[in-house]
Protein backbone atom coordinates (compact mmCIF):
# COMPACT_ATOMS: atom_id res chain seq x y z
CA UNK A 1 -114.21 -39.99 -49.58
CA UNK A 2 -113.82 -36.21 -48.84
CA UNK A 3 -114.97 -33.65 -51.54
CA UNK A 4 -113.12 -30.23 -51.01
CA UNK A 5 -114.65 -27.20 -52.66
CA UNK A 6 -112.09 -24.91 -54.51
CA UNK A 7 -111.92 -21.11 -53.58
CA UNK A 8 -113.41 -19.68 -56.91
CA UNK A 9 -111.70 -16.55 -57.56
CA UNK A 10 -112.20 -15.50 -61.36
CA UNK A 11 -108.59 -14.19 -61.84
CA UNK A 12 -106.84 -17.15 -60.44
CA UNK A 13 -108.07 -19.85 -62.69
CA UNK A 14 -108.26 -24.17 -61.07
CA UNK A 15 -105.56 -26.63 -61.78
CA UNK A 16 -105.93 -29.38 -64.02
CA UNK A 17 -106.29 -32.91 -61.99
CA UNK A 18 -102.94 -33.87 -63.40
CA UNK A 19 -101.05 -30.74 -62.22
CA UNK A 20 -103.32 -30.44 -59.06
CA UNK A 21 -101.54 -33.89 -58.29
CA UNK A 22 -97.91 -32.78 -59.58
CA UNK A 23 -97.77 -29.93 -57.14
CA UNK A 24 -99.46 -31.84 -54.00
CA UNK A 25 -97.46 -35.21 -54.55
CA UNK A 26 -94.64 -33.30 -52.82
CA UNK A 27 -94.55 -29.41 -53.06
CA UNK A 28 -97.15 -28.12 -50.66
CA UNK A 29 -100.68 -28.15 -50.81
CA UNK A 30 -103.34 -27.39 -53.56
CA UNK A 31 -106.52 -25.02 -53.33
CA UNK A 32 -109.44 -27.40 -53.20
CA UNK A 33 -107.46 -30.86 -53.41
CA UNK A 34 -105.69 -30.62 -50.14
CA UNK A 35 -107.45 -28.02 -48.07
CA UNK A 36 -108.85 -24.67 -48.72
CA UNK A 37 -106.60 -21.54 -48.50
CA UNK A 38 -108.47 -21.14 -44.65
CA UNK A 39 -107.11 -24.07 -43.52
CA UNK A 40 -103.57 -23.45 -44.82
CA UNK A 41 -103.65 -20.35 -42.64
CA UNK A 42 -104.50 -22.72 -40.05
CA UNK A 43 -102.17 -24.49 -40.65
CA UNK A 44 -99.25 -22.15 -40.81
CA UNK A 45 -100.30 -20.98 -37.49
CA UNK A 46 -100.19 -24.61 -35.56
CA UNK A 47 -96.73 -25.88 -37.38
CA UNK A 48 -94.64 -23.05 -36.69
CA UNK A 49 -91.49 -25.45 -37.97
CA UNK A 50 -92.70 -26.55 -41.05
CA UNK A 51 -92.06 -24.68 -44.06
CA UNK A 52 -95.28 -25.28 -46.89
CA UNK A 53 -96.23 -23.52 -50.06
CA UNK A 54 -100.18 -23.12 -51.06
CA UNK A 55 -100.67 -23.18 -54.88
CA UNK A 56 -104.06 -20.99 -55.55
CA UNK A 57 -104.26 -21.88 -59.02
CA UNK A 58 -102.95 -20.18 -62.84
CA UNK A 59 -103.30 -16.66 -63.16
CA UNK A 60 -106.12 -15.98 -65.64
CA UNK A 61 -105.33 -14.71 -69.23
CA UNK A 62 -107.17 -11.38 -68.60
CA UNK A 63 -105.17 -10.90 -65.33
CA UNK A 64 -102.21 -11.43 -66.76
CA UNK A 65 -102.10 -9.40 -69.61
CA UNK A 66 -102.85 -6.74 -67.39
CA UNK A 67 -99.68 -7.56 -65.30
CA UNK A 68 -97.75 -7.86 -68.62
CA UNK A 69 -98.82 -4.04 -69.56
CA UNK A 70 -97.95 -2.44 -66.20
CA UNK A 71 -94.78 -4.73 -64.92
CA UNK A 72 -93.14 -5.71 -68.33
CA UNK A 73 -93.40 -9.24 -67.68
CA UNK A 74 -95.22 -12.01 -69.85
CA UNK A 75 -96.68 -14.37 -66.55
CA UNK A 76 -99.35 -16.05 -68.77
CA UNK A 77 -99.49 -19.55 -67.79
CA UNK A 78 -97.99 -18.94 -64.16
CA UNK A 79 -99.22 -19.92 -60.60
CA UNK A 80 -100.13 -18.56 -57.75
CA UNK A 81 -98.80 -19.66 -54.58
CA UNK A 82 -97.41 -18.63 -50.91
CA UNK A 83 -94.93 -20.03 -48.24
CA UNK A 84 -96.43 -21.18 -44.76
CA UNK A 85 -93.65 -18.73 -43.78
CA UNK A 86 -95.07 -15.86 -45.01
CA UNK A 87 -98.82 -16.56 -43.17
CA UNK A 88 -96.60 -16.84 -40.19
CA UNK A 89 -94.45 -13.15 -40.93
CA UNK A 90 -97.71 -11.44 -41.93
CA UNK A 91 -99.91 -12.42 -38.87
CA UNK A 92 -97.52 -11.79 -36.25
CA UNK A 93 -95.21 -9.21 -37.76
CA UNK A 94 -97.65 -6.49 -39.45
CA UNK A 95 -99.81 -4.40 -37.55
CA UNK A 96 -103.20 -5.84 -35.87
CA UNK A 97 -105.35 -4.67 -38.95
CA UNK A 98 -104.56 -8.28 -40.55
CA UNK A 99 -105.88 -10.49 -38.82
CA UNK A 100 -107.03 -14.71 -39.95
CA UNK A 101 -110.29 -13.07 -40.28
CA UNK A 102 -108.65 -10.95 -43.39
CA UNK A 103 -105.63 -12.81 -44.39
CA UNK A 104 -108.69 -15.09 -45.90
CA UNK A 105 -109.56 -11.99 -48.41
CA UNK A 106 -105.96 -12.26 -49.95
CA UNK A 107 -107.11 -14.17 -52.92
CA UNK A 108 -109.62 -11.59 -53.84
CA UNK A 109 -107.14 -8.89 -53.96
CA UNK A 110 -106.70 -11.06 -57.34
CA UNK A 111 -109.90 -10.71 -58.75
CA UNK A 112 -109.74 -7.70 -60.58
CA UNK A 113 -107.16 -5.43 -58.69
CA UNK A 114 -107.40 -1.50 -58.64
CA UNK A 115 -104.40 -0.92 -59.69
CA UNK A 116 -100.93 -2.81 -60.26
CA UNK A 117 -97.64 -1.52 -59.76
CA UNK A 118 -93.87 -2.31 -60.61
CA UNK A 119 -91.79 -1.73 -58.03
CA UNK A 120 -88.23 0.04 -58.63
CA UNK A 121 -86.84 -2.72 -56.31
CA UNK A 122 -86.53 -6.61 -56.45
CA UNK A 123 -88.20 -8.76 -54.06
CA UNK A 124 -86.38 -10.48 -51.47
CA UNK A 125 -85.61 -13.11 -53.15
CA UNK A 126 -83.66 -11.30 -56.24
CA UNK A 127 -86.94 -11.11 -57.88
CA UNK A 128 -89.20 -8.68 -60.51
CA UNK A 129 -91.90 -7.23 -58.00
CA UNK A 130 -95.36 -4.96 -57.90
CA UNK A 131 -97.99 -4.81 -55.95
CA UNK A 132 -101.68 -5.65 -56.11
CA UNK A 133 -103.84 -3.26 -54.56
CA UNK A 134 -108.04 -3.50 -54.04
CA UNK A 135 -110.33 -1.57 -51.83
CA UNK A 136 -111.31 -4.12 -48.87
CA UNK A 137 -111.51 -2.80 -45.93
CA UNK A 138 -108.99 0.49 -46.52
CA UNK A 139 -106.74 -0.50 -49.12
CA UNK A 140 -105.54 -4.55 -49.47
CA UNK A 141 -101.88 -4.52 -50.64
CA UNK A 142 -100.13 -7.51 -51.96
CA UNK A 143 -96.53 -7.51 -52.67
CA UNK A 144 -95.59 -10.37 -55.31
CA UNK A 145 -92.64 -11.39 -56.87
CA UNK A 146 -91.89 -13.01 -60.21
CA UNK A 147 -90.61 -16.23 -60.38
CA UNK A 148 -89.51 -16.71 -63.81
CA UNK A 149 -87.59 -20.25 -63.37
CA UNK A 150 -90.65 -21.58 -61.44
CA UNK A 151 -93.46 -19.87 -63.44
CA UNK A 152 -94.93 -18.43 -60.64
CA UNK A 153 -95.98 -15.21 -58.80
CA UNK A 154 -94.75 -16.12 -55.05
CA UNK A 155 -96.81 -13.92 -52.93
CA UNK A 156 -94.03 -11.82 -50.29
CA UNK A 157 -96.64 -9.60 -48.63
CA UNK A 158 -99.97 -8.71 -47.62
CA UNK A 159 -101.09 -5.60 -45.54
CA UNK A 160 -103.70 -3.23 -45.33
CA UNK A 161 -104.17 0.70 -44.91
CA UNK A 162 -106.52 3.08 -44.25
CA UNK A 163 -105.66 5.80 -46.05
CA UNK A 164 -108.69 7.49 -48.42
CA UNK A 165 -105.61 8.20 -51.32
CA UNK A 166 -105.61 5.16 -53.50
CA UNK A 167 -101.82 3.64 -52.89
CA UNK A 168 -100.61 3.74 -56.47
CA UNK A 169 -100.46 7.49 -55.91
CA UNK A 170 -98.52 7.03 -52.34
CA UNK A 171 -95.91 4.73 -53.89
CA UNK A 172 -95.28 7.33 -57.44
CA UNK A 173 -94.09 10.29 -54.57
């Protein structure tokens, strides 16, 4: 028998066994149960025609209250997760600065983020959305949006910058 280690990240909180077996029966694939976030990248990368999701884990009480202040919306009790589609846009459509070697620091842009913004547009999927944003390496941005049928916060984006301003200030021009 295999033993996984989770990804501890303290803002994105473990699944129960019983939902860690819900959302892996047939959804996608579950942070320490299936295979660590690193080998979802992995992955993404080798099955270019296969569309996954990766559930992190439940936002954290702490971290969401502090999403609830600055976006307006009560996510307590929602997940974390991202499409095998979006590792693919990410790597090969941003830049060079994200590489596998940083798309592994994602989660940590979770554990407590610099600043959060609301954006004044929807996601691409009709969605609420704001940003994350954390010094690593320049500044980590992640865009998320709000899934309010699905109780989750479906990661859209993730890029960095090295600009010295902090981005909150770049995105209120």
């Amino acid at each position: 028998m295999t033993v996984m280690m989770m990804e501890i990240h303290s803002m994105i909180q473990p699944f129960s066994k019983k939902e860690a077996d819900n959302l892996s029966s047939y959804k996608g694939f579950v942070n320490g149960k299936d295979m660590t976030f690193g080998e979802f990248i992995e992955h993404s990368i080798k099955n270019k025609e296969v569309s996954n999701k990766f559930y992190f884990g439940k936002l954290s009480n702490e971290l969401a209250d502090r999403i609830e202040k600055e976006v307006g919306k009560n996510v307590r009790d929602y997940i974390v997760v991202i499409n095998s589609t979006e590792i693919r846009h990410i790597l090969s459509e941003h830049d060079d600065t994200v590489t596998k070697g940083i798309m592994i620091k994602l989660p940590d842009v979770f554990d407590a983020p610099d600043d959060i913004l609301k954006l004044s547009t929807l996601d691409y999927g009709g969605r609420t959305a704001f940003t994350l944003h954390k010094k690593i390496n320049g500044y980590a941005i992640v865009v998320n949006g709000v899934s309010d049928g699905r109780k989750a916060i479906q990661i859209d984006s993730f890029w960095l910058t090295k600009k010295d301003t902090p981005l909150v200030k770049v995105f209120k021009k």
